[in-house]
N, C-alpha and C. Protein backbone atom coordinates (compact mmCIF):
# COMPACT_ATOMS: atom_id res chain seq x y z
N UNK A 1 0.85 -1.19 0.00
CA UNK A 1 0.00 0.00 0.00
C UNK A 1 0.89 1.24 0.00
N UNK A 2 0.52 1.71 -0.66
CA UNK A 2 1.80 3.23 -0.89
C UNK A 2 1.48 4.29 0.76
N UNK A 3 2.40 4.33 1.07
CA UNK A 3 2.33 5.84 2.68
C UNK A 3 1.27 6.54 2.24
N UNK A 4 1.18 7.43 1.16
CA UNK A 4 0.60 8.51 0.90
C UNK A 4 -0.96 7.93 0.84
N UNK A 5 -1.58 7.24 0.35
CA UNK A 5 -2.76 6.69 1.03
C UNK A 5 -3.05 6.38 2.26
N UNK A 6 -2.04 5.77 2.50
CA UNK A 6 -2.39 5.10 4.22
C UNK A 6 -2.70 6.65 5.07
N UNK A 7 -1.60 7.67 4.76
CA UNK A 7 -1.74 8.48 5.74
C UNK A 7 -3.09 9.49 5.26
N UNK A 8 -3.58 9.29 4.19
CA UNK A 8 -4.54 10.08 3.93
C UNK A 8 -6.01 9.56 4.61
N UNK A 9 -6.09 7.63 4.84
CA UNK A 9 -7.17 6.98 5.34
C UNK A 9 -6.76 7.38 6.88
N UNK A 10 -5.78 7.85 7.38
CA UNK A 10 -5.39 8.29 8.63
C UNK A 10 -6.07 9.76 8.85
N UNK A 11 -5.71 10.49 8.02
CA UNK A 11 -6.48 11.53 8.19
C UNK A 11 -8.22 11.66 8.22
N UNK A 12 -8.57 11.02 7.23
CA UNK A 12 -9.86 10.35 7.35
C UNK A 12 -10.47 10.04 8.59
N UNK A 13 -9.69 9.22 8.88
CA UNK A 13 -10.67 8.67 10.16
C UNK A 13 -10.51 9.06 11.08
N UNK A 14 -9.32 10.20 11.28
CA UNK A 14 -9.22 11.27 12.85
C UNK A 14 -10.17 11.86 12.21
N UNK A 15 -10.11 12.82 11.11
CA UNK A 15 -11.46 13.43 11.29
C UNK A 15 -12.94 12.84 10.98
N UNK A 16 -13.10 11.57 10.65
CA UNK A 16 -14.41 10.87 11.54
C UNK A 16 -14.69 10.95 12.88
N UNK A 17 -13.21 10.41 14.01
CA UNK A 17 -13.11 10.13 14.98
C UNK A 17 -13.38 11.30 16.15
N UNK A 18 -13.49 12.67 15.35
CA UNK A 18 -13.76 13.85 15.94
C UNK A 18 -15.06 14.25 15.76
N UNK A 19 -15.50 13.95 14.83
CA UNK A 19 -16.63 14.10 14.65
C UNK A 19 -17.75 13.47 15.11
N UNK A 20 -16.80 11.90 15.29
CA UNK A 20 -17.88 10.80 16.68
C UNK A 20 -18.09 11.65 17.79
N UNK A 21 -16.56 12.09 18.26
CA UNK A 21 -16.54 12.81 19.99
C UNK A 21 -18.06 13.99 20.36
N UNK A 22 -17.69 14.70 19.24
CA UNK A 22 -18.87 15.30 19.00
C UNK A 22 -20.21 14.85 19.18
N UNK A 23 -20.72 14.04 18.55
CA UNK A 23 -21.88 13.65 18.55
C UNK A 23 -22.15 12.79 19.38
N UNK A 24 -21.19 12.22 20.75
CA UNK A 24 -21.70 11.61 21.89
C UNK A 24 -21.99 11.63 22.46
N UNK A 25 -22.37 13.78 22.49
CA UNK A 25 -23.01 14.14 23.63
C UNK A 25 -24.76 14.08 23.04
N UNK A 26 -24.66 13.93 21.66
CA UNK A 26 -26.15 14.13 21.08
C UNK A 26 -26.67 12.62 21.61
N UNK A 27 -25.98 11.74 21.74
CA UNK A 27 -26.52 10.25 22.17
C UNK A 27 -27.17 10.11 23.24
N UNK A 28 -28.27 9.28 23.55
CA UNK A 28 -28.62 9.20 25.22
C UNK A 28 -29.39 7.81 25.32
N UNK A 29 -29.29 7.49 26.57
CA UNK A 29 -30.01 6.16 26.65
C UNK A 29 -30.48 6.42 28.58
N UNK A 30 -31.56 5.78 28.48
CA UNK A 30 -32.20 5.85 29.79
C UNK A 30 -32.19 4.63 30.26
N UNK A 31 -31.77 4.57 31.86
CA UNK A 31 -31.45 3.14 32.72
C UNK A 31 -32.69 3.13 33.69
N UNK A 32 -33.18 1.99 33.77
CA UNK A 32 -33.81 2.18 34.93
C UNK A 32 -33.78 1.11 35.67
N UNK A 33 -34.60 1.06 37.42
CA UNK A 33 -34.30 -0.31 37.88
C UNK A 33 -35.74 -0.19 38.42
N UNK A 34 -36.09 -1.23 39.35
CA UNK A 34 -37.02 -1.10 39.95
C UNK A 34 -38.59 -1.12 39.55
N UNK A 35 -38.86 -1.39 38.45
CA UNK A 35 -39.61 -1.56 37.32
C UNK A 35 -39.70 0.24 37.12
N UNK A 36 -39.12 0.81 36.84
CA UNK A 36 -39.22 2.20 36.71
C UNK A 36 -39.52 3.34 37.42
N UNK A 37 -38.98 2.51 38.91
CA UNK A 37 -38.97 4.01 40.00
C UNK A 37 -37.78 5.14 40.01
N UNK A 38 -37.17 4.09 39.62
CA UNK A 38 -35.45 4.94 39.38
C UNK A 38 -35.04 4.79 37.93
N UNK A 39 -35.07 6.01 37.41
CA UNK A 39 -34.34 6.34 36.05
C UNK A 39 -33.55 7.33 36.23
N UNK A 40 -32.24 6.71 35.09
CA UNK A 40 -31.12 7.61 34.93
C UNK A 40 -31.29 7.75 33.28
N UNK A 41 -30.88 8.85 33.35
CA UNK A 41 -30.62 9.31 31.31
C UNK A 41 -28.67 9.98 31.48
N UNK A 42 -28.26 9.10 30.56
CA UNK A 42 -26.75 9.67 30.18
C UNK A 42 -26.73 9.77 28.93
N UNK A 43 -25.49 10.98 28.25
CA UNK A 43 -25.37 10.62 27.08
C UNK A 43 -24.12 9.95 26.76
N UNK A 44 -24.00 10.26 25.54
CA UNK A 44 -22.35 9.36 25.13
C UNK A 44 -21.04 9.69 25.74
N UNK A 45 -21.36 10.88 26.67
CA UNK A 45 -19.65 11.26 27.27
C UNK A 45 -20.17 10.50 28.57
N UNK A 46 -21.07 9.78 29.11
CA UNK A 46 -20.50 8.86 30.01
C UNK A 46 -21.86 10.24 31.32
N UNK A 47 -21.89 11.42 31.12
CA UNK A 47 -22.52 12.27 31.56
C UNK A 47 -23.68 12.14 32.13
N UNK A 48 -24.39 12.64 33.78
CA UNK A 48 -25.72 12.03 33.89
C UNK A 48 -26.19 13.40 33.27
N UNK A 49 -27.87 13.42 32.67
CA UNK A 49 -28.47 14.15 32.29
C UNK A 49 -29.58 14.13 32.96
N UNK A 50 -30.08 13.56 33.76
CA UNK A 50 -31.29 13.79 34.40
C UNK A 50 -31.26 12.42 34.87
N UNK A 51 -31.99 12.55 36.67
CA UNK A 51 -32.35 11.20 37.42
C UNK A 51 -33.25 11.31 37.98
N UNK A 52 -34.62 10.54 38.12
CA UNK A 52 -36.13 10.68 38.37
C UNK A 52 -36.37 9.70 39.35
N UNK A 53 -36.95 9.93 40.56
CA UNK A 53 -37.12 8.24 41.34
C UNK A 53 -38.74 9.02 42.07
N UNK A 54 -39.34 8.26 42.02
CA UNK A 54 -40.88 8.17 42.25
C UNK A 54 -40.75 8.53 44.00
N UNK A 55 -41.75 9.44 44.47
CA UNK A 55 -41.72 9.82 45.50
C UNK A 55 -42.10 8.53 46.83
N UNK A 56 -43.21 7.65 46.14
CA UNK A 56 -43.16 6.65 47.13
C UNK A 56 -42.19 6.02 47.53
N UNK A 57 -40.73 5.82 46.47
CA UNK A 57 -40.09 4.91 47.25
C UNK A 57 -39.05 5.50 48.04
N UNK A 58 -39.25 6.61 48.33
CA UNK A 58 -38.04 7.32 49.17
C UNK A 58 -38.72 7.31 50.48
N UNK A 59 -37.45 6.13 51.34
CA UNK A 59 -38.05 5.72 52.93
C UNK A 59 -36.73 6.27 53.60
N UNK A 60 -36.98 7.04 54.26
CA UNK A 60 -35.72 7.49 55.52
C UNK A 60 -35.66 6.39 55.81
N UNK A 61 -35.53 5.67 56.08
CA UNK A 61 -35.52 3.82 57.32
C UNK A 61 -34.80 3.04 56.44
N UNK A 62 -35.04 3.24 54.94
CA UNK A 62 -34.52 2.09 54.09
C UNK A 62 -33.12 2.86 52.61
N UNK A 63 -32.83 3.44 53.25
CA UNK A 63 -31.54 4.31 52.36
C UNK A 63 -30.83 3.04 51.47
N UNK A 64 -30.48 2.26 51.77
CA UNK A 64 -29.64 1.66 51.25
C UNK A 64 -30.33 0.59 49.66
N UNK A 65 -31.63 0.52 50.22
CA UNK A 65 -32.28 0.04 49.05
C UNK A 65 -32.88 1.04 48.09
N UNK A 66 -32.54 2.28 48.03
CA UNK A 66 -32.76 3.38 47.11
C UNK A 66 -31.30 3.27 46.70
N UNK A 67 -30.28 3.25 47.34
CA UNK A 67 -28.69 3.50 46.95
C UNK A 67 -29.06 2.49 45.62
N UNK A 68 -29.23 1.40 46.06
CA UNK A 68 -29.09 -0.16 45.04
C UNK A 68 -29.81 0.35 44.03
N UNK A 69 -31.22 0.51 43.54
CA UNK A 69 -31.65 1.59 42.78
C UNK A 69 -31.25 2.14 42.01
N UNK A 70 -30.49 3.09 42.46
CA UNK A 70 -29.71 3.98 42.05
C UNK A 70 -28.54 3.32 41.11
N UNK A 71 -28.08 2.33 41.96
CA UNK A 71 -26.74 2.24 40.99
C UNK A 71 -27.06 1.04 40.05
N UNK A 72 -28.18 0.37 40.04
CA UNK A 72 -28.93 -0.20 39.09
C UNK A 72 -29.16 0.07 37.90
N UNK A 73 -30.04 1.45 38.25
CA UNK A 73 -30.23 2.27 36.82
C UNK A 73 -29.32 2.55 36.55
N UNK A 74 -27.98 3.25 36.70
CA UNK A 74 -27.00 3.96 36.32
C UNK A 74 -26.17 2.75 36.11
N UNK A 75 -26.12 1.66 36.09
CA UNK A 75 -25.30 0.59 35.36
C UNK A 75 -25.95 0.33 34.09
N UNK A 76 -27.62 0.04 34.12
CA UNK A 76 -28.15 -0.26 32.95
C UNK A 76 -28.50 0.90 31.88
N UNK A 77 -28.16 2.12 32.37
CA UNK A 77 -27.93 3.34 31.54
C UNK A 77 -26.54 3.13 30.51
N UNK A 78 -25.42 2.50 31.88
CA UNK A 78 -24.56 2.84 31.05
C UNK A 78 -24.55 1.79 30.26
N UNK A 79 -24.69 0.79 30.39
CA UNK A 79 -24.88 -1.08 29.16
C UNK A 79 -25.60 -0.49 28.08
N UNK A 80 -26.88 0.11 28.19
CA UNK A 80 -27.39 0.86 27.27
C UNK A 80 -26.67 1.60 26.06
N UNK A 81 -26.18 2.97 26.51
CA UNK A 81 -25.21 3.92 26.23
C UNK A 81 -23.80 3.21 25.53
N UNK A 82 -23.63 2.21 25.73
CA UNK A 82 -22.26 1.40 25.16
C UNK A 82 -22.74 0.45 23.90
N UNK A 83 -23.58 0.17 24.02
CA UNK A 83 -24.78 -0.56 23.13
C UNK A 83 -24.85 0.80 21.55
N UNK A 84 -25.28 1.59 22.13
CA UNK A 84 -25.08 2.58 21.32
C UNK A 84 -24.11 3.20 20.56
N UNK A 85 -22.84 3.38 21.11
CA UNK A 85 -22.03 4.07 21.11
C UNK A 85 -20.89 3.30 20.21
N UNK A 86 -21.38 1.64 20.31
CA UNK A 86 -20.51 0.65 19.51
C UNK A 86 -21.24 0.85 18.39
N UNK A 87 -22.30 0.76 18.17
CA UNK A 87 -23.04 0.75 17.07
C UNK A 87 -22.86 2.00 16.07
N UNK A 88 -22.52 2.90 16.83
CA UNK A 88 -22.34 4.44 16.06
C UNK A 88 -20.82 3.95 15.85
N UNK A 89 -20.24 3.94 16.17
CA UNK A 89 -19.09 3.25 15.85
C UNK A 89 -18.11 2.50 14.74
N UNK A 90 -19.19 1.28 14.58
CA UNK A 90 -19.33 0.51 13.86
C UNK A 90 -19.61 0.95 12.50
N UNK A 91 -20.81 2.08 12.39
CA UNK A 91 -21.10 2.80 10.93
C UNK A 91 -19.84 3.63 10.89
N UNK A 92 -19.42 4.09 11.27
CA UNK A 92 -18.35 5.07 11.20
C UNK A 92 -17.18 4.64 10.70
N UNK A 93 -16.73 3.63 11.00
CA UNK A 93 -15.39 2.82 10.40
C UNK A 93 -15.73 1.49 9.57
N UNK A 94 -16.77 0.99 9.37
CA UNK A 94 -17.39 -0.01 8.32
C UNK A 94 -17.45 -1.60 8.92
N UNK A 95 -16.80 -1.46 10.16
CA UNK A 95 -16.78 -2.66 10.89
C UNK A 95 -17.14 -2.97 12.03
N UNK A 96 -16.77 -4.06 12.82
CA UNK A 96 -17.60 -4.23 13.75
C UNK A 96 -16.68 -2.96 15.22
N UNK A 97 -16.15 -1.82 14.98
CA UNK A 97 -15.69 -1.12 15.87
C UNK A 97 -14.50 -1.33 16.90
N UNK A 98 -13.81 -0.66 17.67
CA UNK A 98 -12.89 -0.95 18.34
C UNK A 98 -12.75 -1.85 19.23
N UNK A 99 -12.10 -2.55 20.05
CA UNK A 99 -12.16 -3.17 20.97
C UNK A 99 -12.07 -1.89 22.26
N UNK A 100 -12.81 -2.64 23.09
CA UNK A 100 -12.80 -1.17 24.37
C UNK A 100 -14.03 -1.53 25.28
């Protein structure tokens, strides 16, 4: 393969690869647990954007099972959000995306 191509598909795909960074804040995916007392929304920088938890289940007495909740949704936000983010990915470079 001649340099002068290679480094031009190099240039290429940094500026794809900037143009992903960009648009990961336009991405979002919503986590929730609890059959939907606790939702988290992040976007593609990993960022929370909003977290909603239903007024019944907030018990002074029981903190620790709102914590769990909590980090429920915000795990299945982020499985979500990675789900995504490979997939945008994937169109972007023609394959199945980076390892990561």
């Amino acid at each position: 393969m001649d340099p002068m191509d290679l480094f031009k598909n190099l240039q290429s795909l940094q500026s794809q690869m900037t143009g992903m960074q960009d648009k990961m804040k336009d991405v979002s995916a919503v986590g929730t647990a609890g059959g939907d007392m606790v939702s988290i929304e992040l976007n593609g920088a990993m960022e929370v954007i909003k977290v909603k938890i239903l007024p019944e289940i907030v018990d002074p007495e029981d903190v620790p099972m709102l914590e769990d909740l909590i980090l429920a949704a915000f795990t299945d936000a982020g499985t979500k959000i990675k789900v995504k983010l490979a997939s945008e990915m994937s169109s972007l470079t023609g394959g199945p995306g980076f390892p990561g």
